[in-house]
C-alpha atoms as a PDB file:
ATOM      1  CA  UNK A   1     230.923 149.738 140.291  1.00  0.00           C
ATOM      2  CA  UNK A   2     227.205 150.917 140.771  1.00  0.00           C
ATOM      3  CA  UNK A   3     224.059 150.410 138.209  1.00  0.00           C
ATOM      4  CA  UNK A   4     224.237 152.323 135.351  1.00  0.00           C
ATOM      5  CA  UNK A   5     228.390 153.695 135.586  1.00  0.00           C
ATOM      6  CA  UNK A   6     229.826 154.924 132.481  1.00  0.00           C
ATOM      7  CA  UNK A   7     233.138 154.018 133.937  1.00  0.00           C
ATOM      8  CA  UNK A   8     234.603 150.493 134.447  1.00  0.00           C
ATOM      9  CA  UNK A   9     237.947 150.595 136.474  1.00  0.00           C
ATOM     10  CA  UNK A  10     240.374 147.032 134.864  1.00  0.00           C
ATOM     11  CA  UNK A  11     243.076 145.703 136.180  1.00  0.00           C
ATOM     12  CA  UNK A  12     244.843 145.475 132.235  1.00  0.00           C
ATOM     13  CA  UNK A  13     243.611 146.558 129.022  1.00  0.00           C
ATOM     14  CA  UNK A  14     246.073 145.034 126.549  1.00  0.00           C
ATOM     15  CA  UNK A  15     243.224 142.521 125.395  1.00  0.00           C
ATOM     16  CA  UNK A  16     240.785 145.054 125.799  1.00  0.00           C
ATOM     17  CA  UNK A  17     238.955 145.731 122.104  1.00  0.00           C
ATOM     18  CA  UNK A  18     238.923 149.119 121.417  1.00  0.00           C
ATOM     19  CA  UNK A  19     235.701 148.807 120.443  1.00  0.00           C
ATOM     20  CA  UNK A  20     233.480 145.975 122.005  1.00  0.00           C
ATOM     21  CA  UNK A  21     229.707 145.071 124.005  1.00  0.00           C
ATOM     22  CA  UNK A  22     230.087 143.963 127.135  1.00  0.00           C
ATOM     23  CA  UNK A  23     228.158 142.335 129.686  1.00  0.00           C
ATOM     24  CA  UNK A  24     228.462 143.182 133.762  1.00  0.00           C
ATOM     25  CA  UNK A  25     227.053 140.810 136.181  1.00  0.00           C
ATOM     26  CA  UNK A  26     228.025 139.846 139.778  1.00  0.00           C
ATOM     27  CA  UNK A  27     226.909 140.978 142.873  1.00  0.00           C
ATOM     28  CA  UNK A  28     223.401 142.417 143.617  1.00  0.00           C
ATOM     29  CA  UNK A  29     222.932 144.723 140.761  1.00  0.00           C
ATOM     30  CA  UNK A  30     221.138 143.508 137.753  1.00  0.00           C
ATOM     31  CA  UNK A  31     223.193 142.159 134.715  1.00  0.00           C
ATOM     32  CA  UNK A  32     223.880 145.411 132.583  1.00  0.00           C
ATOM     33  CA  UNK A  33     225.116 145.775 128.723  1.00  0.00           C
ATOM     34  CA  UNK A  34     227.188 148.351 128.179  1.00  0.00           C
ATOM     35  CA  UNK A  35     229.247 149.499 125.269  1.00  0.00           C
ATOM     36  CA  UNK A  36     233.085 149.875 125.826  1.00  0.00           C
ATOM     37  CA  UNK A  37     235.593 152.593 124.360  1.00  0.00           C
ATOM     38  CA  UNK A  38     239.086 152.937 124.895  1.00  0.00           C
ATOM     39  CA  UNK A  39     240.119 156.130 124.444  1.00  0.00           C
ATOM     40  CA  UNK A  40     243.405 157.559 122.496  1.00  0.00           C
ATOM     41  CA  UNK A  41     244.301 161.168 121.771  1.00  0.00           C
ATOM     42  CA  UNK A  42     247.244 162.623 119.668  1.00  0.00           C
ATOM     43  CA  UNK A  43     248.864 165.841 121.171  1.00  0.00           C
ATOM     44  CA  UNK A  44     249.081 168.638 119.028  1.00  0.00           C
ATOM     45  CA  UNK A  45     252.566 170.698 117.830  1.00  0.00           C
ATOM     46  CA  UNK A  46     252.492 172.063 121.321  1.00  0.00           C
ATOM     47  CA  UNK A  47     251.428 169.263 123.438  1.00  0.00           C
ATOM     48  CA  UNK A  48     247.837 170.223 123.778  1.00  0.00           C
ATOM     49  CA  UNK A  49     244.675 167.096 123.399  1.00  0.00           C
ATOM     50  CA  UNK A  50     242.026 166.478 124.449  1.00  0.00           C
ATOM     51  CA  UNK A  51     239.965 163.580 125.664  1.00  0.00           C
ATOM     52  CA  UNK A  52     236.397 162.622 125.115  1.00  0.00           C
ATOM     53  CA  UNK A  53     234.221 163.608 128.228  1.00  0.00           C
ATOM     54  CA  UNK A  54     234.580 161.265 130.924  1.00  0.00           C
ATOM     55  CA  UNK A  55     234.174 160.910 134.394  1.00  0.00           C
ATOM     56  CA  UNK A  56     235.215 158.846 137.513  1.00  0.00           C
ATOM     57  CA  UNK A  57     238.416 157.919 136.327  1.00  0.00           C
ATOM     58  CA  UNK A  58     241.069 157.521 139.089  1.00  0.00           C
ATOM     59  CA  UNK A  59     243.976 157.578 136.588  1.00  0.00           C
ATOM     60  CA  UNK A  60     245.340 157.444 133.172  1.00  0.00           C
ATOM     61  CA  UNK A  61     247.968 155.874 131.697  1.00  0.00           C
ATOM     62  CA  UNK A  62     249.753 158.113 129.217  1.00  0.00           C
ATOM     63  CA  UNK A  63     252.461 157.144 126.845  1.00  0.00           C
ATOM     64  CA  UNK A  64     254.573 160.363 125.735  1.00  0.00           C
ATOM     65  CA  UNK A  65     256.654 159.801 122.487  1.00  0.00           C
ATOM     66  CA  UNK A  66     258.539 162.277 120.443  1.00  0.00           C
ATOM     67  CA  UNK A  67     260.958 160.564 118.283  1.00  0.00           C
ATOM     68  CA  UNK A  68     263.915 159.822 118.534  1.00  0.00           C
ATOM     69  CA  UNK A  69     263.766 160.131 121.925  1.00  0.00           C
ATOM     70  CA  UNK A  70     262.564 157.257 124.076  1.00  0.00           C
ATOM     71  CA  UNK A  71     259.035 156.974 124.701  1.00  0.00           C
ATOM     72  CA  UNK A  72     257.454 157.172 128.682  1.00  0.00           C
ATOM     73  CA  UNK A  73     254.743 155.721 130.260  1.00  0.00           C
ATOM     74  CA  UNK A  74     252.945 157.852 133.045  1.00  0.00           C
ATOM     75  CA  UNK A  75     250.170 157.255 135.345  1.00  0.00           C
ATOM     76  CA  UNK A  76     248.489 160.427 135.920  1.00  0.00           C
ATOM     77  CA  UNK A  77     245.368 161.383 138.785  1.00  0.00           C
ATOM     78  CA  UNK A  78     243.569 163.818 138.004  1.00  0.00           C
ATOM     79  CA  UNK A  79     242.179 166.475 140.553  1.00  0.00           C
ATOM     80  CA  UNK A  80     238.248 166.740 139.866  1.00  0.00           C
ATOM     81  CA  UNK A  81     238.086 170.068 141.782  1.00  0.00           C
ATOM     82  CA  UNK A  82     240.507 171.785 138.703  1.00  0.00           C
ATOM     83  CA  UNK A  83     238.669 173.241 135.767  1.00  0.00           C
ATOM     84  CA  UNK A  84     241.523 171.585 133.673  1.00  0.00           C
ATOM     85  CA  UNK A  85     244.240 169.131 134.779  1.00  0.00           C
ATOM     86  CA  UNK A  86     248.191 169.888 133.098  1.00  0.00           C
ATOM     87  CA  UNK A  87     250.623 167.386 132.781  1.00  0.00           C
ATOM     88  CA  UNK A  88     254.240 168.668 132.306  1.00  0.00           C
ATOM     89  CA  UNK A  89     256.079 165.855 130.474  1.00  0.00           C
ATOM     90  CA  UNK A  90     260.172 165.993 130.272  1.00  0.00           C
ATOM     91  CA  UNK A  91     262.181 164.065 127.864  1.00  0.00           C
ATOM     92  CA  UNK A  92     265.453 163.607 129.134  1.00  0.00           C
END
Protein backbone atom coordinates (compact mmCIF):
# COMPACT_ATOMS: atom_id res chain seq x y z
CA UNK A 1 0.00 0.00 0.00
CA UNK A 2 1.36 3.61 -0.76
CA UNK A 3 0.06 7.16 0.80
CA UNK A 4 -3.04 8.15 -0.32
CA UNK A 5 -4.40 4.46 -2.24
CA UNK A 6 -7.98 4.19 -2.81
CA UNK A 7 -7.47 0.50 -2.76
CA UNK A 8 -6.72 -1.73 0.29
CA UNK A 9 -5.90 -5.41 -0.77
CA UNK A 10 -7.41 -7.98 2.74
CA UNK A 11 -6.76 -11.15 3.31
CA UNK A 12 -10.92 -11.79 4.31
CA UNK A 13 -13.74 -9.54 4.26
CA UNK A 14 -16.49 -11.50 6.03
CA UNK A 15 -16.15 -9.02 9.11
CA UNK A 16 -15.54 -6.32 6.91
CA UNK A 17 -18.54 -3.46 7.45
CA UNK A 18 -19.87 -2.56 4.39
CA UNK A 19 -19.71 0.68 5.36
CA UNK A 20 -16.98 1.77 7.97
CA UNK A 21 -13.77 4.60 8.82
CA UNK A 22 -10.76 3.17 9.02
CA UNK A 23 -7.45 3.97 10.18
CA UNK A 24 -3.94 2.75 8.28
CA UNK A 25 -0.77 2.94 10.12
CA UNK A 26 2.47 0.86 9.98
CA UNK A 27 5.45 1.31 8.25
CA UNK A 28 6.93 4.70 7.15
CA UNK A 29 3.95 6.38 5.74
CA UNK A 30 1.97 8.63 7.91
CA UNK A 31 -1.21 7.25 9.71
CA UNK A 32 -4.07 7.84 7.06
CA UNK A 33 -8.11 7.79 7.54
CA UNK A 34 -9.79 6.51 4.94
CA UNK A 35 -13.37 5.59 4.31
CA UNK A 36 -14.12 1.90 3.30
CA UNK A 37 -16.82 0.49 0.75
CA UNK A 38 -17.48 -2.88 -0.18
CA UNK A 39 -18.88 -3.08 -3.26
CA UNK A 40 -22.00 -5.36 -4.56
CA UNK A 41 -23.70 -5.27 -7.95
CA UNK A 42 -26.86 -7.18 -9.19
CA UNK A 43 -26.64 -8.46 -12.87
CA UNK A 44 -29.27 -7.52 -15.02
CA UNK A 45 -31.89 -10.06 -17.15
CA UNK A 46 -28.91 -10.66 -19.34
CA UNK A 47 -26.04 -10.79 -17.07
CA UNK A 48 -24.80 -7.31 -17.60
CA UNK A 49 -23.53 -4.86 -14.09
CA UNK A 50 -21.60 -2.78 -13.42
CA UNK A 51 -19.24 -1.76 -10.68
CA UNK A 52 -18.44 1.56 -9.15
CA UNK A 53 -15.08 2.96 -10.61
CA UNK A 54 -12.21 1.42 -9.11
CA UNK A 55 -8.79 0.80 -9.61
CA UNK A 56 -5.79 -1.44 -8.57
CA UNK A 57 -7.69 -4.32 -7.80
CA UNK A 58 -5.87 -7.65 -8.48
CA UNK A 59 -9.11 -9.70 -8.28
CA UNK A 60 -12.67 -10.09 -7.45
CA UNK A 61 -14.54 -12.48 -5.92
CA UNK A 62 -17.85 -13.04 -7.66
CA UNK A 63 -20.70 -15.14 -6.48
CA UNK A 64 -23.05 -16.18 -9.55
CA UNK A 65 -26.59 -17.37 -8.46
CA UNK A 66 -29.58 -18.09 -10.55
CA UNK A 67 -31.98 -20.13 -8.68
CA UNK A 68 -32.52 -23.13 -8.42
CA UNK A 69 -29.39 -23.85 -9.57
CA UNK A 70 -26.43 -23.88 -7.21
CA UNK A 71 -24.69 -20.78 -6.63
CA UNK A 72 -20.55 -20.33 -7.64
CA UNK A 73 -17.94 -18.50 -6.30
CA UNK A 74 -15.24 -17.13 -8.82
CA UNK A 75 -12.12 -15.26 -8.47
CA UNK A 76 -11.72 -13.19 -11.43
CA UNK A 77 -8.29 -10.83 -12.67
CA UNK A 78 -8.96 -8.43 -14.56
CA UNK A 79 -6.71 -7.27 -17.58
CA UNK A 80 -6.18 -3.33 -17.14
CA UNK A 81 -5.04 -3.03 -20.79
CA UNK A 82 -9.00 -4.13 -21.96
CA UNK A 83 -11.45 -1.31 -22.36
CA UNK A 84 -13.94 -3.76 -20.61
CA UNK A 85 -13.25 -7.12 -18.91
CA UNK A 86 -16.20 -10.23 -19.72
CA UNK A 87 -16.73 -12.94 -17.57
CA UNK A 88 -18.56 -15.96 -19.15
CA UNK A 89 -20.25 -17.76 -16.23
CA UNK A 90 -21.74 -21.53 -16.85
CA UNK A 91 -24.20 -23.16 -14.65
CA UNK A 92 -23.94 -26.68 -14.97
Amino acid sequence: MRPLDRTVFVANITSLPTDIDVRIDGGPPPTERQHVRRFEATSDANGYFTLPPVHRVAALKLNAAAAPLTAIDITFHPEYGQPENWLDVVFA
